[in-house]
C-alpha atoms as a PDB file:
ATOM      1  CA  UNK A   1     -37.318 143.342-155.618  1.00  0.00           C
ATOM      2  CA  UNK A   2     -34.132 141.243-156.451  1.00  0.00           C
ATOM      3  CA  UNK A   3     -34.291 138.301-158.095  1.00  0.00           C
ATOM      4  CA  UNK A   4     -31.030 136.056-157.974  1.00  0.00           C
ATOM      5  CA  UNK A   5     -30.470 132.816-160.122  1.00  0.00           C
ATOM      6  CA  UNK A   6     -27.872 130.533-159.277  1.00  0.00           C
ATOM      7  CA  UNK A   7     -26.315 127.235-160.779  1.00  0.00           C
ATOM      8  CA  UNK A   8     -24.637 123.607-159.377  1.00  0.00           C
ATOM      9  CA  UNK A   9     -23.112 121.346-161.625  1.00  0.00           C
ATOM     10  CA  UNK A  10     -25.008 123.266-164.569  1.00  0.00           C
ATOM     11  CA  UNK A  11     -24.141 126.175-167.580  1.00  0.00           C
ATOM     12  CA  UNK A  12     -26.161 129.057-166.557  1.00  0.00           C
ATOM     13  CA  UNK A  13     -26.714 130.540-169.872  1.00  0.00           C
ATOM     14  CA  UNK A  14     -28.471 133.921-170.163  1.00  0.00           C
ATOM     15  CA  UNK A  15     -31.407 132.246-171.698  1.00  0.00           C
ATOM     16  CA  UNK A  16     -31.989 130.568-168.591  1.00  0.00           C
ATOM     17  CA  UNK A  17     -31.257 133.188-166.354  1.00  0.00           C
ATOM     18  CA  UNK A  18     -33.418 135.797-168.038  1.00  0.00           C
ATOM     19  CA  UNK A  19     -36.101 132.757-168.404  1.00  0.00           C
ATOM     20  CA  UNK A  20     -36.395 132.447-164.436  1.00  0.00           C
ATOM     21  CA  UNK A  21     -35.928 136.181-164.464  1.00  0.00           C
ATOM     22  CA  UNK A  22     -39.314 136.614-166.203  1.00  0.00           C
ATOM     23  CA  UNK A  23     -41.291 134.063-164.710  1.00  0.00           C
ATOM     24  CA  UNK A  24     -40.480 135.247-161.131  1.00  0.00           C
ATOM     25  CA  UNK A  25     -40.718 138.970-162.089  1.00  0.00           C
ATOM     26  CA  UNK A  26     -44.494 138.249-161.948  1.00  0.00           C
ATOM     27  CA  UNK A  27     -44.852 136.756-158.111  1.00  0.00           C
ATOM     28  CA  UNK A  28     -45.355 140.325-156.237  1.00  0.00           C
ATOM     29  CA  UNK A  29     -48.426 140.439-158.665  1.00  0.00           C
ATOM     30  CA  UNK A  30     -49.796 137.206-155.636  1.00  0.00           C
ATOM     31  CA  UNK A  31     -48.617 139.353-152.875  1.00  0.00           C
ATOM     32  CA  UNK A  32     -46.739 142.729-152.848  1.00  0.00           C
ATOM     33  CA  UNK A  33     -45.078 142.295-149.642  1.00  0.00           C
ATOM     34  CA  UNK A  34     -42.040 140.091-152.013  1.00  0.00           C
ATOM     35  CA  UNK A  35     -38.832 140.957-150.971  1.00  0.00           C
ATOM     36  CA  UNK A  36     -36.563 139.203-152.828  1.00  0.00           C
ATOM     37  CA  UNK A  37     -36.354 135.875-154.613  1.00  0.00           C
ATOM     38  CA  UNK A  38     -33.461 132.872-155.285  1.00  0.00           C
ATOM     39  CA  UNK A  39     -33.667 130.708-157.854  1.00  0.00           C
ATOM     40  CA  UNK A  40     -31.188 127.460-157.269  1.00  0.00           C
ATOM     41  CA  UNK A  41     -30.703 125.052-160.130  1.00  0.00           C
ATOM     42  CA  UNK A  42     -28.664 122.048-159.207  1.00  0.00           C
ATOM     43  CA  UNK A  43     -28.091 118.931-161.077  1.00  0.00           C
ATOM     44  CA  UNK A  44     -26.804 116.099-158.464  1.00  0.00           C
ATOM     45  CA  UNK A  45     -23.736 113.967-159.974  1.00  0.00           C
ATOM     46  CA  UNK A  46     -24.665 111.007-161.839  1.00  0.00           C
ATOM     47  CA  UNK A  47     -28.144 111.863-162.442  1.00  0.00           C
ATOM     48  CA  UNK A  48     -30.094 113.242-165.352  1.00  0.00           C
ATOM     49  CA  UNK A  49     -32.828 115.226-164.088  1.00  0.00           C
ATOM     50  CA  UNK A  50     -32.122 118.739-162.721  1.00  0.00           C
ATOM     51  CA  UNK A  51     -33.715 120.214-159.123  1.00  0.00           C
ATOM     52  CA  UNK A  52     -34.983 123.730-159.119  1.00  0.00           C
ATOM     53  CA  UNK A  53     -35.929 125.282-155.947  1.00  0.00           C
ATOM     54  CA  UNK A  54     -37.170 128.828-155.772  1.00  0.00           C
ATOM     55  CA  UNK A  55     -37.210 130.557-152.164  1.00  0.00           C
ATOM     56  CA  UNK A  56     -39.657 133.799-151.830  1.00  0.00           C
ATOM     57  CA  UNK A  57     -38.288 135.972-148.896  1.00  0.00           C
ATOM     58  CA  UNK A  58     -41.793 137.771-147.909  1.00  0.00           C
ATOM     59  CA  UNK A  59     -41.960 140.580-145.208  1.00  0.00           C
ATOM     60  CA  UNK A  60     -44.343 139.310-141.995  1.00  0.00           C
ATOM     61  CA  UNK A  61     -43.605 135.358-142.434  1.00  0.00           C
ATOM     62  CA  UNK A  62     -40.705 133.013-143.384  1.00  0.00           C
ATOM     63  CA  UNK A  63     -39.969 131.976-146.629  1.00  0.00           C
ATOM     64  CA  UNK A  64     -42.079 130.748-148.824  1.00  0.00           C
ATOM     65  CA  UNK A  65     -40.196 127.369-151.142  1.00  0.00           C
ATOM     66  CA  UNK A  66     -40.956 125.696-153.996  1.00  0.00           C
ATOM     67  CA  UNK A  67     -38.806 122.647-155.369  1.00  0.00           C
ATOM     68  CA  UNK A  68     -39.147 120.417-158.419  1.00  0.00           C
ATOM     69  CA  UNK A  69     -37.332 118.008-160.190  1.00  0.00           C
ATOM     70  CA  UNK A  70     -37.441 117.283-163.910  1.00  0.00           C
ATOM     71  CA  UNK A  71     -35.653 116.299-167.173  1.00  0.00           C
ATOM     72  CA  UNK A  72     -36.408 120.202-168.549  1.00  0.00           C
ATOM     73  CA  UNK A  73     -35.253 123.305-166.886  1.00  0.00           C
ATOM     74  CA  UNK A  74     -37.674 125.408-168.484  1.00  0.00           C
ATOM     75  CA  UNK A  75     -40.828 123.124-167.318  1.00  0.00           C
ATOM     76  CA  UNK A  76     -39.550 122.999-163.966  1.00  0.00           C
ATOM     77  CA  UNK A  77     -39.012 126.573-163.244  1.00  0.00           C
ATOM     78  CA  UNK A  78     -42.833 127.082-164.367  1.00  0.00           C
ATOM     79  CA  UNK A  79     -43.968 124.422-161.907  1.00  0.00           C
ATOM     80  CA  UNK A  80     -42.056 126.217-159.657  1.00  0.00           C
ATOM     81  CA  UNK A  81     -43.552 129.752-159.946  1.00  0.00           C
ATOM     82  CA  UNK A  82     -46.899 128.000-159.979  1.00  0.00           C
ATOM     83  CA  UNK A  83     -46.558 126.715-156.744  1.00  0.00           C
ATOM     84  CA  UNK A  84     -45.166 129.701-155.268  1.00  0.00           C
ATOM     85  CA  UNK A  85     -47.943 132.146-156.361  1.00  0.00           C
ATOM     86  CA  UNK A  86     -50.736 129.562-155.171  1.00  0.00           C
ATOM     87  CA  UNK A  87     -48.737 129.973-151.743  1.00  0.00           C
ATOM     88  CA  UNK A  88     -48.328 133.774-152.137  1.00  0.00           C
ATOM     89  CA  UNK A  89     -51.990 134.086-153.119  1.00  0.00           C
ATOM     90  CA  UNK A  90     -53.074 131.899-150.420  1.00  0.00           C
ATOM     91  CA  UNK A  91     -51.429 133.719-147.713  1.00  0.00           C
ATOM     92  CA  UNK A  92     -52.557 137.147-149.143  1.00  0.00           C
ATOM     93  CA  UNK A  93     -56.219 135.486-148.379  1.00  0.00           C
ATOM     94  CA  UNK A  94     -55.278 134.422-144.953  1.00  0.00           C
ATOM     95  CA  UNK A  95     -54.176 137.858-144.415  1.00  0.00           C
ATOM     96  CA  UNK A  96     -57.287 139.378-145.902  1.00  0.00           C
ATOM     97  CA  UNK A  97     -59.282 137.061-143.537  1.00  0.00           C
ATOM     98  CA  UNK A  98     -57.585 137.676-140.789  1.00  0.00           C
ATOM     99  CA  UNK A  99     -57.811 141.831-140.597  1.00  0.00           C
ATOM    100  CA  UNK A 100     -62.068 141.131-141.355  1.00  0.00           C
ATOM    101  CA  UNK A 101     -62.269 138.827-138.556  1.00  0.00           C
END
C-alpha cells in the first residue's frame, strides 16, 4: 500500500509526514482491499485553520474521503483516519452481509 502526503500553502516537515504516515498505516487493518492512500493538507490564504482531506483508493468501489478542518494538524489528521476506518469498517460489513444474503 502507498501512502502519499502532500502540502498547500504549508511546511511539510517530516514530523508531519511520518505523523499521517502512521496513522494511515493502520486503515487496511478496517478493510484489506486498501490500495493506496493521499493525504492533502492545505491551508487557504488568509485563514488560520488548516483542511486535511484523506482519500482511500479501495479495490471494488470508489474512493472512500474524509475532510476536516481545524486550528491543529495533528488533531485533524486523527479525525480524519477516524472517519475513514468507520467507512472502511462499514463497508467491510456491507460486504460481509451481502455474500450471506
Amino acid at each position: 500500500m502507498r501512502i502519499e502526503v502532500t502540502a498547500k500553502h504549508v511546511e511539510l516537515t517530516d514530523a508531519i509526514r511520518q505523523y499521517a504516515d502512521t496513522k494511515c498505516a493502520r486503515l487496511p487493518r478496517f478493510y484489506d482491499g486498501v490500495q493506496s492512500i493521499q493525504v492533502l493538507i492545505v491551508r487557504p490564504q488568509k485563514r488560520e485553520e488548516f483542511e486535511i482531506e484523506i482519500r482511500a483508493d479501495v479495490e471494488k468501489h470508489d474512493d472512500f474521503v474524509a475532510k476536516e478542518r481545524g486550528h491543529d494538524i495533528y488533531g485533524c489528521i486523527d479525525l480524519c483516519v477516524d472517519k475513514l476506518a468507520r467507512q472502511l469498517a462499514d463497508f467491510k460489513e456491507r460486504l460481509k452481509n451481502s455474500k450471506r444474503a
